[in-house]
PDB file of N, CA and C in Angstrom:
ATOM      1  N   UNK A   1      37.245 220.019 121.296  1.00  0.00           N
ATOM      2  CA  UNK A   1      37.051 220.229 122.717  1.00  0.00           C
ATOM      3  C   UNK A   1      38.218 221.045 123.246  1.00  0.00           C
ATOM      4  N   UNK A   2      37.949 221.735 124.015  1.00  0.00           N
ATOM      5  CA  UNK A   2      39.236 222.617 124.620  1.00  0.00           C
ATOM      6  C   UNK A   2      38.326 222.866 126.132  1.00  0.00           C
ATOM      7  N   UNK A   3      39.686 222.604 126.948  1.00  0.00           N
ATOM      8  CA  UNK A   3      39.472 222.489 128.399  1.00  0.00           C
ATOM      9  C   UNK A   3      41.072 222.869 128.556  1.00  0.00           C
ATOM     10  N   UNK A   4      40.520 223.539 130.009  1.00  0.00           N
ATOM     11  CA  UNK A   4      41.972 223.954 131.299  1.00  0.00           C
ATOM     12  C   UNK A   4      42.492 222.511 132.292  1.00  0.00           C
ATOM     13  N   UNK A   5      41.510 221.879 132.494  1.00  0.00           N
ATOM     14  CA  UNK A   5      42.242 220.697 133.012  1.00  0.00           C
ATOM     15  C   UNK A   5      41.274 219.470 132.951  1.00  0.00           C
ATOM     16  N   UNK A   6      42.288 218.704 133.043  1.00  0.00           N
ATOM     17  CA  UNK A   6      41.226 217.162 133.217  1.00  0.00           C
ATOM     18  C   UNK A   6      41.932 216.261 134.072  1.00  0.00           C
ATOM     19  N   UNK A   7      41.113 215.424 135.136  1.00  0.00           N
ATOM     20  CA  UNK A   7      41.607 214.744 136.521  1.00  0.00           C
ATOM     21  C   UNK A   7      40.653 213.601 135.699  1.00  0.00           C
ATOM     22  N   UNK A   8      41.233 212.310 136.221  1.00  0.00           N
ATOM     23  CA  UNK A   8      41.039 211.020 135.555  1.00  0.00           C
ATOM     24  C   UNK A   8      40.808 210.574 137.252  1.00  0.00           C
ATOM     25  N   UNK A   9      40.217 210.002 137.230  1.00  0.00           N
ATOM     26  CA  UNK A   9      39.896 209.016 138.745  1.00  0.00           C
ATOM     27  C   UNK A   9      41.108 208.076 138.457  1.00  0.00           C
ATOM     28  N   UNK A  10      41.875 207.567 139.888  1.00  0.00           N
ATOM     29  CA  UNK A  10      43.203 206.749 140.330  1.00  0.00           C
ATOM     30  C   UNK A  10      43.564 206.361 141.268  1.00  0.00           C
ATOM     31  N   UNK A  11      41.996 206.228 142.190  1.00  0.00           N
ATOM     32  CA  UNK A  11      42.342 205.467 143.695  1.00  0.00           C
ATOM     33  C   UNK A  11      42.565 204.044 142.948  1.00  0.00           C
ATOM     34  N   UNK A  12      43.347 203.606 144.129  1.00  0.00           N
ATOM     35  CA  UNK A  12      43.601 202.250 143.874  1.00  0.00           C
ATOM     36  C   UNK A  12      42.246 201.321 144.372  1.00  0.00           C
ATOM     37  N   UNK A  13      41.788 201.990 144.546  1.00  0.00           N
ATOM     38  CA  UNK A  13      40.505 201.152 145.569  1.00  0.00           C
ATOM     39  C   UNK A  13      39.438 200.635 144.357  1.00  0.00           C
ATOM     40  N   UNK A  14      39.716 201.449 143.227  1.00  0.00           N
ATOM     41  CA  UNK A  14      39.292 201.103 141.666  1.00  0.00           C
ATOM     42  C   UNK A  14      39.527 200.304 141.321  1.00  0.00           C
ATOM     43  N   UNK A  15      40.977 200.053 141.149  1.00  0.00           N
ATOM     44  CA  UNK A  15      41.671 199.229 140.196  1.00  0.00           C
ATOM     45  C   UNK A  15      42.036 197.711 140.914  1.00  0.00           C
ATOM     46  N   UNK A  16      42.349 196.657 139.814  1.00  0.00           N
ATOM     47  CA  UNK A  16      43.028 195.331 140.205  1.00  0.00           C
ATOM     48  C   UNK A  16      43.322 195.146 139.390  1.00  0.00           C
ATOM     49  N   UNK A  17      44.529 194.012 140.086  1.00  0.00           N
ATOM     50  CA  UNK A  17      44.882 193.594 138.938  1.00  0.00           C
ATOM     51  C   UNK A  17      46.446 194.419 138.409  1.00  0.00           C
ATOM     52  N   UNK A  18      46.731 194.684 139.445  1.00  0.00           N
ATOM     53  CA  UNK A  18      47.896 195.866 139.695  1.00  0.00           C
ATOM     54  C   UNK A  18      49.324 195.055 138.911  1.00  0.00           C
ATOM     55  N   UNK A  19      49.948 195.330 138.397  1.00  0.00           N
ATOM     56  CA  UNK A  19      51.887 195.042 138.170  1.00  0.00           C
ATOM     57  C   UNK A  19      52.355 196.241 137.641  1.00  0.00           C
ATOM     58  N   UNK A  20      53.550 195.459 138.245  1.00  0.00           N
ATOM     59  CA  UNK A  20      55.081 196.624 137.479  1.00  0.00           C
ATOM     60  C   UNK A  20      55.032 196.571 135.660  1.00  0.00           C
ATOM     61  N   UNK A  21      55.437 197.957 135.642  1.00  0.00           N
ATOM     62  CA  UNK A  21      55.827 198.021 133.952  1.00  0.00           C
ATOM     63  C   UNK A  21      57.180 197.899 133.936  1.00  0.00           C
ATOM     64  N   UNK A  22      56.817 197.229 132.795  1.00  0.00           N
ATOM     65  CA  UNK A  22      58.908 197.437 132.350  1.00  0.00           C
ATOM     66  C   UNK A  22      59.342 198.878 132.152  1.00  0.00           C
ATOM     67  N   UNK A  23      60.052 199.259 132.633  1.00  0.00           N
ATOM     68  CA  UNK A  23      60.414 200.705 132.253  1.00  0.00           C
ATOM     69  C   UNK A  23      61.470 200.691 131.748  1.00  0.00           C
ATOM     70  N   UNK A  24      62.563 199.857 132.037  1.00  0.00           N
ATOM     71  CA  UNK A  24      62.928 199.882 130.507  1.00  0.00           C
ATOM     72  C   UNK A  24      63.311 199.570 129.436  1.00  0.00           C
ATOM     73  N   UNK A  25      62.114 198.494 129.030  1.00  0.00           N
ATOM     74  CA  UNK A  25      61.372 198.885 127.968  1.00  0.00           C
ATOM     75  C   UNK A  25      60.799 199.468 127.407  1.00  0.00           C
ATOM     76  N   UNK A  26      59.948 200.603 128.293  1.00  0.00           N
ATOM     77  CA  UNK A  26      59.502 201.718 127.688  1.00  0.00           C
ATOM     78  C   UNK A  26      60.218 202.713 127.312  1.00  0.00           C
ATOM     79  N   UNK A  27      61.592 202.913 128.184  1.00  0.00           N
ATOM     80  CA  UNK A  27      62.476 204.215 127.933  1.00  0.00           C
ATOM     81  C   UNK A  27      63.663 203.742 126.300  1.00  0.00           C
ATOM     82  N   UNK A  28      63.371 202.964 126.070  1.00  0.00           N
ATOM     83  CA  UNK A  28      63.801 201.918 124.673  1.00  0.00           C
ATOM     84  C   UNK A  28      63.217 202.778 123.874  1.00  0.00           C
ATOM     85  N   UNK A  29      62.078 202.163 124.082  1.00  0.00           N
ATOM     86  CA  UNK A  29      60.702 202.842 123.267  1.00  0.00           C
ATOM     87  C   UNK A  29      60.645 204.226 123.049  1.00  0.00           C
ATOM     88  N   UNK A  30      60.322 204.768 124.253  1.00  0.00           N
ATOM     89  CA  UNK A  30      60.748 206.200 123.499  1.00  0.00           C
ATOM     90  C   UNK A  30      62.226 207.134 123.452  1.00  0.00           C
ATOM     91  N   UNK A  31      62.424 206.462 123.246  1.00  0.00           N
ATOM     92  CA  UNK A  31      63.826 207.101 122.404  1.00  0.00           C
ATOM     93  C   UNK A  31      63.934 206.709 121.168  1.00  0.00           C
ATOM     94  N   UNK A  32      62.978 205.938 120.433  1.00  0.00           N
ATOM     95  CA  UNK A  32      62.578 205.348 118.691  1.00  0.00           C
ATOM     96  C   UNK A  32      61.306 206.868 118.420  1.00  0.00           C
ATOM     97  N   UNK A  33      60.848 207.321 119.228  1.00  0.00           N
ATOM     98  CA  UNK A  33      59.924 208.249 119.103  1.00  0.00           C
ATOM     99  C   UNK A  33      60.626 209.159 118.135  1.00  0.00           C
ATOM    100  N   UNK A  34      59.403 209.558 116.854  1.00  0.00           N
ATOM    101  CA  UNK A  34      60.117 210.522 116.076  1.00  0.00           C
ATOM    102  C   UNK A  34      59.860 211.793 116.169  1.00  0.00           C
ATOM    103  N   UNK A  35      59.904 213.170 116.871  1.00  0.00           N
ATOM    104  CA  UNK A  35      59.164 214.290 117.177  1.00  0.00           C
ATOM    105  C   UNK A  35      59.428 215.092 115.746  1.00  0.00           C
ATOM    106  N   UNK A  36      58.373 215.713 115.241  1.00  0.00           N
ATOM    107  CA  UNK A  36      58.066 216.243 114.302  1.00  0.00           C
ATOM    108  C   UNK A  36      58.193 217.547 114.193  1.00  0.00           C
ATOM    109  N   UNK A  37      58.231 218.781 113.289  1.00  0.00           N
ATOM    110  CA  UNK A  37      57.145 219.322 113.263  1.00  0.00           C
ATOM    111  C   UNK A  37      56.892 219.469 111.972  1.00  0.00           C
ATOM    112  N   UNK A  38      55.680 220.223 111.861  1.00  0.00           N
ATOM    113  CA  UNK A  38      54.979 220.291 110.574  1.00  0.00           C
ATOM    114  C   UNK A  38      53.720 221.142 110.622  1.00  0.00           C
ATOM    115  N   UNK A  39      52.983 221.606 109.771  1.00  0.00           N
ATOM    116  CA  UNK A  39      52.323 222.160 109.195  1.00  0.00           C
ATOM    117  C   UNK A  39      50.672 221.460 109.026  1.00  0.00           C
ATOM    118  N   UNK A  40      49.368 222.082 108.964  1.00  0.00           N
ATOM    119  CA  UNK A  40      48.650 221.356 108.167  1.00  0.00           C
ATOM    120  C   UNK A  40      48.140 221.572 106.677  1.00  0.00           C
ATOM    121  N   UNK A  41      47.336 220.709 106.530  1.00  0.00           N
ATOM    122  CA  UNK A  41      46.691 221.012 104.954  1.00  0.00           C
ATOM    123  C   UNK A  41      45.824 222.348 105.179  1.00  0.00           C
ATOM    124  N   UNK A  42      45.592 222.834 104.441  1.00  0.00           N
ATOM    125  CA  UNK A  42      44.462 223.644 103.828  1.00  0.00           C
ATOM    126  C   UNK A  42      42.802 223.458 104.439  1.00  0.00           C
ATOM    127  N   UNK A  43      43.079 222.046 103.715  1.00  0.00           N
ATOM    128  CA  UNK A  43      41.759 221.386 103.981  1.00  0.00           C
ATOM    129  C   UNK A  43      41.723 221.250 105.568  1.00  0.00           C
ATOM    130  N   UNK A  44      42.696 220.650 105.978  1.00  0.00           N
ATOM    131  CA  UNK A  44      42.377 220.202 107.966  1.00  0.00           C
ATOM    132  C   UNK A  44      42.270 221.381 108.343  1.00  0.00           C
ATOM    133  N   UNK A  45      43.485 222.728 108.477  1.00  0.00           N
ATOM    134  CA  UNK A  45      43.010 223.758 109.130  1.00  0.00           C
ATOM    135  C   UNK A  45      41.753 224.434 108.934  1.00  0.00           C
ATOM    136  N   UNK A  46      40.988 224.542 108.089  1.00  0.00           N
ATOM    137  CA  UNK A  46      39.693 224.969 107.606  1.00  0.00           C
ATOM    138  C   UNK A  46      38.665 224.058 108.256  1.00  0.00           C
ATOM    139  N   UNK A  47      38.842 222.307 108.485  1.00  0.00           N
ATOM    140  CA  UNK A  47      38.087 221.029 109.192  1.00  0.00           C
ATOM    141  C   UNK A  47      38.481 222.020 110.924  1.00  0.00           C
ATOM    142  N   UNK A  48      39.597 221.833 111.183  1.00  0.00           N
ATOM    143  CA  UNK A  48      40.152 222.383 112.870  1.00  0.00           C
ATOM    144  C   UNK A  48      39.576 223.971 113.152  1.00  0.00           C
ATOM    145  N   UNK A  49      39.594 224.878 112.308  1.00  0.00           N
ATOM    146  CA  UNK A  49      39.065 226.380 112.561  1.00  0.00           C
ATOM    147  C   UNK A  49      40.255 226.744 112.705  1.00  0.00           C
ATOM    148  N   UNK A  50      41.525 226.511 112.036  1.00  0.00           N
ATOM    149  CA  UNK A  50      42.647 227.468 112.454  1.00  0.00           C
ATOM    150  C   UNK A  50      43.140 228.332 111.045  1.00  0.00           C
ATOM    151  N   UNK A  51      43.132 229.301 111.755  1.00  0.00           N
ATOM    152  CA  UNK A  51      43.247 230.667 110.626  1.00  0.00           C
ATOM    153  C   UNK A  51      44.394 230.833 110.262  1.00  0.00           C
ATOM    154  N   UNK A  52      45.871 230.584 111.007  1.00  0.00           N
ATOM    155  CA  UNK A  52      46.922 230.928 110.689  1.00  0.00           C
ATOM    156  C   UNK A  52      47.461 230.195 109.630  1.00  0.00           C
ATOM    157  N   UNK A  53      48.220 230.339 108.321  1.00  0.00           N
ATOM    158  CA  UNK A  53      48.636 229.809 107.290  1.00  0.00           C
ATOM    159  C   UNK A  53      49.779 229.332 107.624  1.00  0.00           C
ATOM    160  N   UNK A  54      50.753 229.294 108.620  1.00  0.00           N
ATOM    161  CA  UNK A  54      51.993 229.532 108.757  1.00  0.00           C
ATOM    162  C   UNK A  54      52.224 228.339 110.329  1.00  0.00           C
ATOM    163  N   UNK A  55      50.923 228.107 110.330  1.00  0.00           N
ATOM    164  CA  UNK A  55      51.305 227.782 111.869  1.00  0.00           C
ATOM    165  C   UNK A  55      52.038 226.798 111.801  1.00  0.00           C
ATOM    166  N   UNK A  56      52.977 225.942 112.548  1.00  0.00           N
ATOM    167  CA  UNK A  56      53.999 224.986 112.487  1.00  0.00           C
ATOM    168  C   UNK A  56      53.588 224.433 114.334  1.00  0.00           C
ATOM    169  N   UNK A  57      53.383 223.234 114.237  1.00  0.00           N
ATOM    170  CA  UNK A  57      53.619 222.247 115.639  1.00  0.00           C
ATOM    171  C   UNK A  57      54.251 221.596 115.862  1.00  0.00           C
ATOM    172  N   UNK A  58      54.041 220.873 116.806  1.00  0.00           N
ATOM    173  CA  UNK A  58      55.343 219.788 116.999  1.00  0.00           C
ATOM    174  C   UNK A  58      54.648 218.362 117.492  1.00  0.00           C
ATOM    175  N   UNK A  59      54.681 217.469 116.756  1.00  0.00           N
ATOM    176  CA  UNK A  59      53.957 216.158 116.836  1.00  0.00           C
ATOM    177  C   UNK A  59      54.399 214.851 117.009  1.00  0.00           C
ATOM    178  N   UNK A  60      53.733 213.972 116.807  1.00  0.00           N
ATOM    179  CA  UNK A  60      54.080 212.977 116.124  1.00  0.00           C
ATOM    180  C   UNK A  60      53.333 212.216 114.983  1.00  0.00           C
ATOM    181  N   UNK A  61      53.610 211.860 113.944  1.00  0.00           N
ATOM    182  CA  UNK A  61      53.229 211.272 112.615  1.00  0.00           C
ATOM    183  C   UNK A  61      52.305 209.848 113.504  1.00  0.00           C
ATOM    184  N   UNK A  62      51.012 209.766 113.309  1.00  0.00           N
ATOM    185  CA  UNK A  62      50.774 208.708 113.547  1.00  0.00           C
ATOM    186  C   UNK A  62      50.764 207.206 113.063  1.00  0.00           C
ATOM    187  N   UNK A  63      51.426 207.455 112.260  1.00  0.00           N
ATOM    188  CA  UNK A  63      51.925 206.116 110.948  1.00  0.00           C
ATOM    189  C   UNK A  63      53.366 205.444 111.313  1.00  0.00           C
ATOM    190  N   UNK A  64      53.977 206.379 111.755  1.00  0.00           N
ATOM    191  CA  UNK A  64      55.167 206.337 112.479  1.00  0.00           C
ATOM    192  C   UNK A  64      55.315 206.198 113.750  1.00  0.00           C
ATOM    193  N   UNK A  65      54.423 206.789 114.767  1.00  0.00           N
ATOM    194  CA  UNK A  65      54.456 205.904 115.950  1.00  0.00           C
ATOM    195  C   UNK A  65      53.999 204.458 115.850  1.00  0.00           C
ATOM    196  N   UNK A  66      53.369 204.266 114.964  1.00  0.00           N
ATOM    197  CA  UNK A  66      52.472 202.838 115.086  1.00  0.00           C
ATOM    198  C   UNK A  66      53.560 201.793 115.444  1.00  0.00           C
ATOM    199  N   UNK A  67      54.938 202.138 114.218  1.00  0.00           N
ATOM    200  CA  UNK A  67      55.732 201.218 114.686  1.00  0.00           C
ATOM    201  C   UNK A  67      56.457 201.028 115.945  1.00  0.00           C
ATOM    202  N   UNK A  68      56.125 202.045 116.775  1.00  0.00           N
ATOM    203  CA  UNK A  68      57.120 201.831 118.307  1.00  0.00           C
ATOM    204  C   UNK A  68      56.348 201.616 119.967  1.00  0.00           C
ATOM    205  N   UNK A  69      55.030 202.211 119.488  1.00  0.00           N
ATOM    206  CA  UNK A  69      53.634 202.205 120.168  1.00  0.00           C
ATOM    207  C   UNK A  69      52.394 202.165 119.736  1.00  0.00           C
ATOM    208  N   UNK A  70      52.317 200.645 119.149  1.00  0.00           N
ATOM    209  CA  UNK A  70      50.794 200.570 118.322  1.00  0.00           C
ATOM    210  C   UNK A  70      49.696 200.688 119.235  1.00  0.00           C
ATOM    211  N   UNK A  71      50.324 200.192 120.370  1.00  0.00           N
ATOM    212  CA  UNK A  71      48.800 200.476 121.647  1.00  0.00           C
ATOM    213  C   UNK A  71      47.960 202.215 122.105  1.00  0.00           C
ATOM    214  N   UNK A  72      48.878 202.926 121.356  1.00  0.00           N
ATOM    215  CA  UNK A  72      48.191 204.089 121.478  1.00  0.00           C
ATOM    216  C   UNK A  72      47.846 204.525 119.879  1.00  0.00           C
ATOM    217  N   UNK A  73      47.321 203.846 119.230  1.00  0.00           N
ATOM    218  CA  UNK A  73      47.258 204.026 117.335  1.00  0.00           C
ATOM    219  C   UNK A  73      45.878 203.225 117.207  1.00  0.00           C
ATOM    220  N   UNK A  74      44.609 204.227 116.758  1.00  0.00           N
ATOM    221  CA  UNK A  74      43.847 203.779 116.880  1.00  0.00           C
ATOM    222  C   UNK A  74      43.195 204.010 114.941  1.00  0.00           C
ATOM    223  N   UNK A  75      42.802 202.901 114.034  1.00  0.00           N
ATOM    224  CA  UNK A  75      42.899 203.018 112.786  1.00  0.00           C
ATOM    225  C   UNK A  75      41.293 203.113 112.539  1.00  0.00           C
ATOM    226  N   UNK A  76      41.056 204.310 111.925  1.00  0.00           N
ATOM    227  CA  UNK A  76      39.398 204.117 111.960  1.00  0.00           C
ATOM    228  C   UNK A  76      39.048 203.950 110.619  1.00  0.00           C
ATOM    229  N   UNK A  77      38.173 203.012 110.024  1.00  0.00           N
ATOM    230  CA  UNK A  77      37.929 202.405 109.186  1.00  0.00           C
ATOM    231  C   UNK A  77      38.210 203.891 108.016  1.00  0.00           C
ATOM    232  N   UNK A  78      37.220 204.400 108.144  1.00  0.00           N
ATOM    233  CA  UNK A  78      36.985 205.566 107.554  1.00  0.00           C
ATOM    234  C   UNK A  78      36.478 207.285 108.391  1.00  0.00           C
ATOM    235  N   UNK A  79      37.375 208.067 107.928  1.00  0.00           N
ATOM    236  CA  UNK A  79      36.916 209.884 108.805  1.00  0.00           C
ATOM    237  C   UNK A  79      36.242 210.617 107.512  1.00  0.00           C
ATOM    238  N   UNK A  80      35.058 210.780 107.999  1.00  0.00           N
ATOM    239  CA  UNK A  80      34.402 211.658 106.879  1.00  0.00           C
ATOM    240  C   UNK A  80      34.079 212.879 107.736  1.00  0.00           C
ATOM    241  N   UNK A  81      33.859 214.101 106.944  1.00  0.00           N
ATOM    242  CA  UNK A  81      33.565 215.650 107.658  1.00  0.00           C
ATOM    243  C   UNK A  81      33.089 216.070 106.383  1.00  0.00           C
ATOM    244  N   UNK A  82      31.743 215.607 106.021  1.00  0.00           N
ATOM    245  CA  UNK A  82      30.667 215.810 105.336  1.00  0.00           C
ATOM    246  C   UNK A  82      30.468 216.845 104.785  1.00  0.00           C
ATOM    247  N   UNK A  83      30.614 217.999 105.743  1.00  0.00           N
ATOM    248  CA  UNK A  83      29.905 219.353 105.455  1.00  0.00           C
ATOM    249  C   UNK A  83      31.865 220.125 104.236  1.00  0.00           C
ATOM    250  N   UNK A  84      32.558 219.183 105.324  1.00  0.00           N
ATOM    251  CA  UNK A  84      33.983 219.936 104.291  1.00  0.00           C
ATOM    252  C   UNK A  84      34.370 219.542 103.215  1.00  0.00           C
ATOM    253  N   UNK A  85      33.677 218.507 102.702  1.00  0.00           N
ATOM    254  CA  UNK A  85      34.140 217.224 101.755  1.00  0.00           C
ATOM    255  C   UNK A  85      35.538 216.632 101.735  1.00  0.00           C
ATOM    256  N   UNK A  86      35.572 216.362 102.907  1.00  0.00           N
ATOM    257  CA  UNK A  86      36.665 215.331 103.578  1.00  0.00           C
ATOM    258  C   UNK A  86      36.861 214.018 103.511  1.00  0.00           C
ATOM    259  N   UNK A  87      37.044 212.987 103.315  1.00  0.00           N
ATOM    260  CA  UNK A  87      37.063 211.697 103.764  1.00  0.00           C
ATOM    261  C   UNK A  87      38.273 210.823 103.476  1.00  0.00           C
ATOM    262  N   UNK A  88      39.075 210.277 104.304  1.00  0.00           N
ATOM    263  CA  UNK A  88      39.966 209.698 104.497  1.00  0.00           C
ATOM    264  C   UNK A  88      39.364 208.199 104.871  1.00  0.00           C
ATOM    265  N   UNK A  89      40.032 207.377 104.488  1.00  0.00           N
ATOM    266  CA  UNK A  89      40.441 205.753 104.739  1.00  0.00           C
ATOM    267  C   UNK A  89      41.325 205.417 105.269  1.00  0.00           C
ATOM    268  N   UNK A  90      40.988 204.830 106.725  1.00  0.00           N
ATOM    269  CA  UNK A  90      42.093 203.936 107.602  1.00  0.00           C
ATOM    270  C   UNK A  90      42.913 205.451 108.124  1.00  0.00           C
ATOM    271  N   UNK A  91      42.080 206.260 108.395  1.00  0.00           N
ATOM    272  CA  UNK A  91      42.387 207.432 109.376  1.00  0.00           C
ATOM    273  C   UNK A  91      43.466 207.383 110.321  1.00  0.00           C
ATOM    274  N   UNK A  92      44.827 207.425 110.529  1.00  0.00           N
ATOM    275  CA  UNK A  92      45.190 206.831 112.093  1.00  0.00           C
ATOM    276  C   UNK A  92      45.085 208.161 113.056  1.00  0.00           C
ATOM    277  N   UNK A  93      44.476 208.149 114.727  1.00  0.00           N
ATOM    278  CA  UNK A  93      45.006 209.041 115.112  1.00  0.00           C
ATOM    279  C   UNK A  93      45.596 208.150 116.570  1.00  0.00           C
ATOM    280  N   UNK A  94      45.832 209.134 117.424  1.00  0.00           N
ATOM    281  CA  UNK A  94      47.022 208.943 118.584  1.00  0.00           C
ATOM    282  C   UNK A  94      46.047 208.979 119.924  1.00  0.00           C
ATOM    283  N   UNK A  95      46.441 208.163 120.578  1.00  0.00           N
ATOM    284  CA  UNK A  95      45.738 208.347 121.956  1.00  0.00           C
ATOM    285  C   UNK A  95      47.006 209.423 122.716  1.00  0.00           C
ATOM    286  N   UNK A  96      46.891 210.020 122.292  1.00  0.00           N
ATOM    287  CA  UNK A  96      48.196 211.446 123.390  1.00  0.00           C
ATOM    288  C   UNK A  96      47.860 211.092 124.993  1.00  0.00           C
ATOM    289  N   UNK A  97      46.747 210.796 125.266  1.00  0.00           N
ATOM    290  CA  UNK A  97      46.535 210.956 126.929  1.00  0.00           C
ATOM    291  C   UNK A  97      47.522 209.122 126.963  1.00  0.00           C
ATOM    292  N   UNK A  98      47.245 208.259 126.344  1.00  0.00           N
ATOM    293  CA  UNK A  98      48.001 207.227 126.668  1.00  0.00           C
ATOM    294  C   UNK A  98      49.040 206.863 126.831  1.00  0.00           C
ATOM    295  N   UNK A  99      49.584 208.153 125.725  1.00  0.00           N
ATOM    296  CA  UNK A  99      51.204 207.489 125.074  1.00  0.00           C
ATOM    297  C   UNK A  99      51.946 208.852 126.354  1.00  0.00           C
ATOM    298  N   UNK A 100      51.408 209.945 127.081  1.00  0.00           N
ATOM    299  CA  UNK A 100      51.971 210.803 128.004  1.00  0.00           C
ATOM    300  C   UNK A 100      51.757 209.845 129.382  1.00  0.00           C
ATOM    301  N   UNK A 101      51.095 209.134 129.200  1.00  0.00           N
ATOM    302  CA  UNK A 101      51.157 208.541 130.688  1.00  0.00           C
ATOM    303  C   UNK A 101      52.346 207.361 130.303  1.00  0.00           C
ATOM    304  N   UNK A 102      52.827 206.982 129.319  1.00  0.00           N
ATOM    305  CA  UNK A 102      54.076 206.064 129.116  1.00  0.00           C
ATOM    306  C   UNK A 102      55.097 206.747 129.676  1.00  0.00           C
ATOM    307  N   UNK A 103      55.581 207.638 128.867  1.00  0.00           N
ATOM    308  CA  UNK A 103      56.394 208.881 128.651  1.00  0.00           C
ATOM    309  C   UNK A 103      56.653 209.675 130.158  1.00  0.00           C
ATOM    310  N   UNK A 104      55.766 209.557 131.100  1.00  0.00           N
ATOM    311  CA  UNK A 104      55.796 210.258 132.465  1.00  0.00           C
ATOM    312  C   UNK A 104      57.396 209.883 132.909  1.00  0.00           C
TER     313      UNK A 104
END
């Protein structure tokens, strides 16, 4: 999916059930954050459509956040991509929209 923006509904007139976060505890937290970068496989950029051999990002390992923010680490039994002959076990990926609204 690729989009220019995305607005999440946040009246309060939604929500209950309202409290304070620890913040800091969270600012604890991320400062254990490990920022990466790295590269992909062969195989994923060919699964993603990215052409560049060289490309380098900047991430985070989702095996490695698990230990500092498991609430945004979501483990899926199994990721298959059929047509690429892909399949991974206990997949982890990252809720990014969750762990940036920590991080704000």
């Amino acid at each position: 999916i690729q989009v220019t923006t995305v607005q999440y509904s946040s009246d309060f007139r939604i929500k209950k059930d309202i409290t304070d976060v620890d913040t800091g505890d969270l600012l604890d937290r991320m400062k254990k954050i490990e920022l990466r970068e790295y590269g992909y496989t062969d195989e994923w950029r060919k699964v993603r459509g990215l052409e560049e051999n060289d490309l380098r990002v900047r991430g985070v390992i989702a095996q490695e956040l698990r230990q500092v923010f498991p609430e945004h680490i979501q483990i899926l039994d199994e990721l298959a991509v059929k047509d690429q002959g892909i399949k991974f076990k206990d997949f982890h990926q990252v809720d990014k929209q969750g762990l940036v609204m920590d991080v704000v």
